[in-house]
Protein backbone atom coordinates (compact mmCIF):
# COMPACT_ATOMS: atom_id res chain seq x y z
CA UNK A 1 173.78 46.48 41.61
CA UNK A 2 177.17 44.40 41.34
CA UNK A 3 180.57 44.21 41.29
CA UNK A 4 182.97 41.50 40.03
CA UNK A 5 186.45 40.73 41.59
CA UNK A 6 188.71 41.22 38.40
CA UNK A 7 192.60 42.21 39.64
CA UNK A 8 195.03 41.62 42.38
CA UNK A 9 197.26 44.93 42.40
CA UNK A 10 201.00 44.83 43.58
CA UNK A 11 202.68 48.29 44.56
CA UNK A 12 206.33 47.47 43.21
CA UNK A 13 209.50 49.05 42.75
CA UNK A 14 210.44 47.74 39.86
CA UNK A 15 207.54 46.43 38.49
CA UNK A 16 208.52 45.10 35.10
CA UNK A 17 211.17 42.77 36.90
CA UNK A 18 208.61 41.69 39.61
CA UNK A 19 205.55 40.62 37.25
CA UNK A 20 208.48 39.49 34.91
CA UNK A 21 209.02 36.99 38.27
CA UNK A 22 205.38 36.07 39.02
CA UNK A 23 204.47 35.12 35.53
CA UNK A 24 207.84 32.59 35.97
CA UNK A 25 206.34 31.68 38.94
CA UNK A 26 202.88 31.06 38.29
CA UNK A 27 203.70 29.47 34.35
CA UNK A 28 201.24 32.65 32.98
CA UNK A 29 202.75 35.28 30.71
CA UNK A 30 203.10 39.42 31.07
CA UNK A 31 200.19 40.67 29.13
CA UNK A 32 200.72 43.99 28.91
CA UNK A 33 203.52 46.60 29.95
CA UNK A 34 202.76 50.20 30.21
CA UNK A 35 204.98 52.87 32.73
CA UNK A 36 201.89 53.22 34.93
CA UNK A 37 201.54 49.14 34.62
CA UNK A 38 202.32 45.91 33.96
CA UNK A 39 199.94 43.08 33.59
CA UNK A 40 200.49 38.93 33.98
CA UNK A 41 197.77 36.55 33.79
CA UNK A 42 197.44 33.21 32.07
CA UNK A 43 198.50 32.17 28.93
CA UNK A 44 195.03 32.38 26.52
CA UNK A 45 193.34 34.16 29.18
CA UNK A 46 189.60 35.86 28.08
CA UNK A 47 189.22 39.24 30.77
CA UNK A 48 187.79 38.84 33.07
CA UNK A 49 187.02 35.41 33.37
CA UNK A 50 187.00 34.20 37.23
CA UNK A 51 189.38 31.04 35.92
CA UNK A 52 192.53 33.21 37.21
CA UNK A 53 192.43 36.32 39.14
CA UNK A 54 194.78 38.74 36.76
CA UNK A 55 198.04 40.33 38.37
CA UNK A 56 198.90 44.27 38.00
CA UNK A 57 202.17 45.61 39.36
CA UNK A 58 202.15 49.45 39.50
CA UNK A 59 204.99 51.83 40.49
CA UNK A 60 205.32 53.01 43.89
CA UNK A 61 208.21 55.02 45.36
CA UNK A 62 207.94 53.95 48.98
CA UNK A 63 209.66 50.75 49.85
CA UNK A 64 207.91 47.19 51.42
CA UNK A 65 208.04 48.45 55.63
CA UNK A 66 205.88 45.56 57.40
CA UNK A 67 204.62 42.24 56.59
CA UNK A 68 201.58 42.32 53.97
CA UNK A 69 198.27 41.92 55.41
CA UNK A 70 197.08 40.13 51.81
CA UNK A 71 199.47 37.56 50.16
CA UNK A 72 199.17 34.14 47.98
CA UNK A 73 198.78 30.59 48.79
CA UNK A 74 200.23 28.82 46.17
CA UNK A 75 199.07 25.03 45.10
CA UNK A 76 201.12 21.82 44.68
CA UNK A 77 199.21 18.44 43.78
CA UNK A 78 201.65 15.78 46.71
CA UNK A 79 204.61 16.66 48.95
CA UNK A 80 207.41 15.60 46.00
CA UNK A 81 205.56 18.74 43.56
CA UNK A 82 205.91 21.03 46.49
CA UNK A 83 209.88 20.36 47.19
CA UNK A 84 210.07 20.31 43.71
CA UNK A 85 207.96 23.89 43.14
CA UNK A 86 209.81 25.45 46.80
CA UNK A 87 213.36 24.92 44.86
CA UNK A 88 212.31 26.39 41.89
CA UNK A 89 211.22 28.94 43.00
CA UNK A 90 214.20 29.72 45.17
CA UNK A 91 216.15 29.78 42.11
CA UNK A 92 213.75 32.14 40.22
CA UNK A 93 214.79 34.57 42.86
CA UNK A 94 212.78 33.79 45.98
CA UNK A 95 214.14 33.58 49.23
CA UNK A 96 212.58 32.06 52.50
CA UNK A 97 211.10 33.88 54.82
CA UNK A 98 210.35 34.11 58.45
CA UNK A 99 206.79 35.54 59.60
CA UNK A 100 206.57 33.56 62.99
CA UNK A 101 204.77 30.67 61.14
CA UNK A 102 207.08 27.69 63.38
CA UNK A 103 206.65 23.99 62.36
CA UNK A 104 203.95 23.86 59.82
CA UNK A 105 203.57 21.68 56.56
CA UNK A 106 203.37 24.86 54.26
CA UNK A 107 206.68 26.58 53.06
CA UNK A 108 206.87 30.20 53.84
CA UNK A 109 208.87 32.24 50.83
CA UNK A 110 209.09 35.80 49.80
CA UNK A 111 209.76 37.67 46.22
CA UNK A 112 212.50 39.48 44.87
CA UNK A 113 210.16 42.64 46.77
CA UNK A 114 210.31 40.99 49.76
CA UNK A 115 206.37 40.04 49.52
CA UNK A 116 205.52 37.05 51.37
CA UNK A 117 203.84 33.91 49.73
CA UNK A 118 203.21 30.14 51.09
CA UNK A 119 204.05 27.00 49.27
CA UNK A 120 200.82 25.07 50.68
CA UNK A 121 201.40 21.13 51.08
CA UNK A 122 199.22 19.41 48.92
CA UNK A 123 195.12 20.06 49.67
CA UNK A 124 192.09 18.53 47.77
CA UNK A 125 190.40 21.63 48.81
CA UNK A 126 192.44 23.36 46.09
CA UNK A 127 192.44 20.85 43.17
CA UNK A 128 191.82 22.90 39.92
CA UNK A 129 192.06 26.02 40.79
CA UNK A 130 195.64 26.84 39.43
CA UNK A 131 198.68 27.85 40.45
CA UNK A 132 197.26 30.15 42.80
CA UNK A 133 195.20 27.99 45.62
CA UNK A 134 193.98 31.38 47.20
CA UNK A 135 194.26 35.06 48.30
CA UNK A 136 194.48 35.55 51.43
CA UNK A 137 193.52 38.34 54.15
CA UNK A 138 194.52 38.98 57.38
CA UNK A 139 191.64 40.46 59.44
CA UNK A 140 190.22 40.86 62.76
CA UNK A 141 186.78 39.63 61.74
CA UNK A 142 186.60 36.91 59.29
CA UNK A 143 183.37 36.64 59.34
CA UNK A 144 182.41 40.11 58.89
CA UNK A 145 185.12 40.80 56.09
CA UNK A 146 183.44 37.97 54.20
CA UNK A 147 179.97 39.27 54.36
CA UNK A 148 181.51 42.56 52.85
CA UNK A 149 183.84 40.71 50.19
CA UNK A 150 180.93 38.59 49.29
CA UNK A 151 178.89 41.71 47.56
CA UNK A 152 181.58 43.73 46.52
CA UNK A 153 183.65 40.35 44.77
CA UNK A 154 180.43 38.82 43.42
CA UNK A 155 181.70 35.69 45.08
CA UNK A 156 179.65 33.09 47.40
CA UNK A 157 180.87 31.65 50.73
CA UNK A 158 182.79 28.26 50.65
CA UNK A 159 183.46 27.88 54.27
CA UNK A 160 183.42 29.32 57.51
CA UNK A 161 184.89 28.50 60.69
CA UNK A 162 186.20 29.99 63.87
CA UNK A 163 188.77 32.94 62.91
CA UNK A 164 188.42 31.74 59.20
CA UNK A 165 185.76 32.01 56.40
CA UNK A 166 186.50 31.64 52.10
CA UNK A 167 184.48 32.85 49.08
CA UNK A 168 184.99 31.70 45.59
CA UNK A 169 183.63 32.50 42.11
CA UNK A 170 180.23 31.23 41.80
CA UNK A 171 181.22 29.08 38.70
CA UNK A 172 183.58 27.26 41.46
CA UNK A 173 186.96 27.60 38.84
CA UNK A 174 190.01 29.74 39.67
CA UNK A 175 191.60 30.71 43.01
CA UNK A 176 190.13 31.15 46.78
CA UNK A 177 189.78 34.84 48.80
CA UNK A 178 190.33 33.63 52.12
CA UNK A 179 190.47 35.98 55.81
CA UNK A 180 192.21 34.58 58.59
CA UNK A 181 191.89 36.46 61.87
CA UNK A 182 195.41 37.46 63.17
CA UNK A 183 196.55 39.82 65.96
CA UNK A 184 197.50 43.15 65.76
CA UNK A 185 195.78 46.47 63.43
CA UNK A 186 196.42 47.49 60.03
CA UNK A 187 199.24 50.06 60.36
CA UNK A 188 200.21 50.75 56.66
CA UNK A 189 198.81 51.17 53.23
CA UNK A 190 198.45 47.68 51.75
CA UNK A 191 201.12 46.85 49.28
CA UNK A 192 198.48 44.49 47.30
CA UNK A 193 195.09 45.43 47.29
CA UNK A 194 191.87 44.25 44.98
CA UNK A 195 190.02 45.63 42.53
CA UNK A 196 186.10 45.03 41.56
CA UNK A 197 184.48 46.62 38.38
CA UNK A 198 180.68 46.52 37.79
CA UNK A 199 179.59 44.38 34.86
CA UNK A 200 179.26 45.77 31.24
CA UNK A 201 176.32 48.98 31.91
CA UNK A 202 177.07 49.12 35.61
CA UNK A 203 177.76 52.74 36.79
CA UNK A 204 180.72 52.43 38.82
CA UNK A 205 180.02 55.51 41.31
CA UNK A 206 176.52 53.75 42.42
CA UNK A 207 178.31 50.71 43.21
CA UNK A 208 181.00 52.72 45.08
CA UNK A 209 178.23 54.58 46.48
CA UNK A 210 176.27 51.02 47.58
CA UNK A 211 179.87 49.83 49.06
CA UNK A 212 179.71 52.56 51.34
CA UNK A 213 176.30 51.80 52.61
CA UNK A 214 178.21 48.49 53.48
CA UNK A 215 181.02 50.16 55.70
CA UNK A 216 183.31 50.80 52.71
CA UNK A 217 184.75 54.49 53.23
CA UNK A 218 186.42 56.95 51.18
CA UNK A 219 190.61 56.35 50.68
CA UNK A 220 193.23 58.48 49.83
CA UNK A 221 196.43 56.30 48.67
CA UNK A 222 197.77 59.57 46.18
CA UNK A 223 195.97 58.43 43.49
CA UNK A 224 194.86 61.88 42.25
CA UNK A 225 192.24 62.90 39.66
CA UNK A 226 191.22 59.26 38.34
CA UNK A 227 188.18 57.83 36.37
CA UNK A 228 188.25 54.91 39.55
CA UNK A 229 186.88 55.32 43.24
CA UNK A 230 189.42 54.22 45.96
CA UNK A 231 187.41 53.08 48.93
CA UNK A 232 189.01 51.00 52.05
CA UNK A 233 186.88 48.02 53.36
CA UNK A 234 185.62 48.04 57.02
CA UNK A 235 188.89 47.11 58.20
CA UNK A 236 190.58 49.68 56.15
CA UNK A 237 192.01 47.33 53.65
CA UNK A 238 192.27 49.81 50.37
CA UNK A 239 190.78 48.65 47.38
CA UNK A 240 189.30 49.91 43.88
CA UNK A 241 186.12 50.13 42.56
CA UNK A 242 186.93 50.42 38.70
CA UNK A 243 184.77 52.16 35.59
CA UNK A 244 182.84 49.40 33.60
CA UNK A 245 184.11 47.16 30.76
């Protein structure tokens, strides 16, 4: 049994304008644009190779309420590409944004949704894995949200520290999933959540089934009568567990 991290999923209100924004931002291109979807990822890109973790903006009626619990780290290769990437993207539509973070060497910004990203300061850590250095969790456990990631993202464990742990494709290209323990309990439905598929033959309701036996649990989010299983990881984070391709 396995699953493979293939999406990033932004609720948005407008979500042509918004992906029309992050592929801008991130140099990659919209894909695809349906009314239930639209779809950036790299210019070239071959689904669903690990190189780039695709983004999917989907229509939601109820406005951004709290700070997201799951939200980029963006790259920059010295401190002159970061000023450089901080202003452009302040003219793309950006705007800076306040989460409590004080003096630190990263640049705290938010989207035209109000979705909060950082503008990291320049890390060899994140050479070569694009414009997006990682995705990042808050969590209570770090440790324990990894172990669970791990299996249902296919990914391995980079590092691990006190209040921090990282996983990355096995074929060490594209972006880091990152948790960071942070005060205070999920109170809202994630506005960006992941999605994992099972590889070409899988059967996606065992794997939702072997999630559960993992601490995944059943989700409601309004989704309906869909071909996908919504499940929430052990901390409730909300997440899909999509039919093969």
């Amino acid at each position: 049994m396995a699953t493979r991290l293939v999406h990033l999923v932004a609720d948005a209100a407008d979500p042509p304008g918004l992906a029309r924004f992050w592929a801008a931002a991130l140099g990659w291109e919209v894909a695809a644009e349906e009314p239930t979807e639209v779809v950036v990822w790299p210019r070239g890109y071959d689904y669903p190779d690990p190189v780039a973790l695709p983004l999917v903006f989907v229509p939601v009626p109820e406005p951004k309420t709290d700070k997201n619990r799951v939200h980029f780290d963006l790259a920059t290769s010295s401190v002159e590409h970061q000023a450089a990437e901080v202003d452009r993207l302040l003219r793309l539509g950006a705007t800076r944004a306040d989460i409590g973070q004080g003096d630190v060497p990263w640049v705290v910004l938010a989207d035209p949704e109000g979705n909060e990203f950082c503008v990291l300061d320049p890390r060899p850590v994140y050479a070569g894995t694009g414009p997006v250095a990682a995705v990042v969790v808050d969590c209570a456990d770090a440790a324990a949200e990894a172990r669970f990631w791990s299996v249902a993202a296919g990914w391995a464990t980079q590092q691990q520290a006190a209040g921090f742990a990282s996983l990355r494709s096995p074929a060490l290209v594209g972006p880091f999933l990152e948790f960071v323990q942070v005060p205070g309990a999920k109170t809202v439905k994630d506005r960006l959540h992941l999605d994992v598929r099972p590889h070409p033959g899988g059967d996606h309701l065992a794997e939702a089934q072997h999630l559960r036996g993992l601490g995944a649990v059943p989700a409601d989010v309004g989704q309906g009568d869909v071909p996908w299983v919504v499940l929430a990881d052990p901390e409730g984070n909300e997440f899909c567990v999509l039919t093969p391709r």
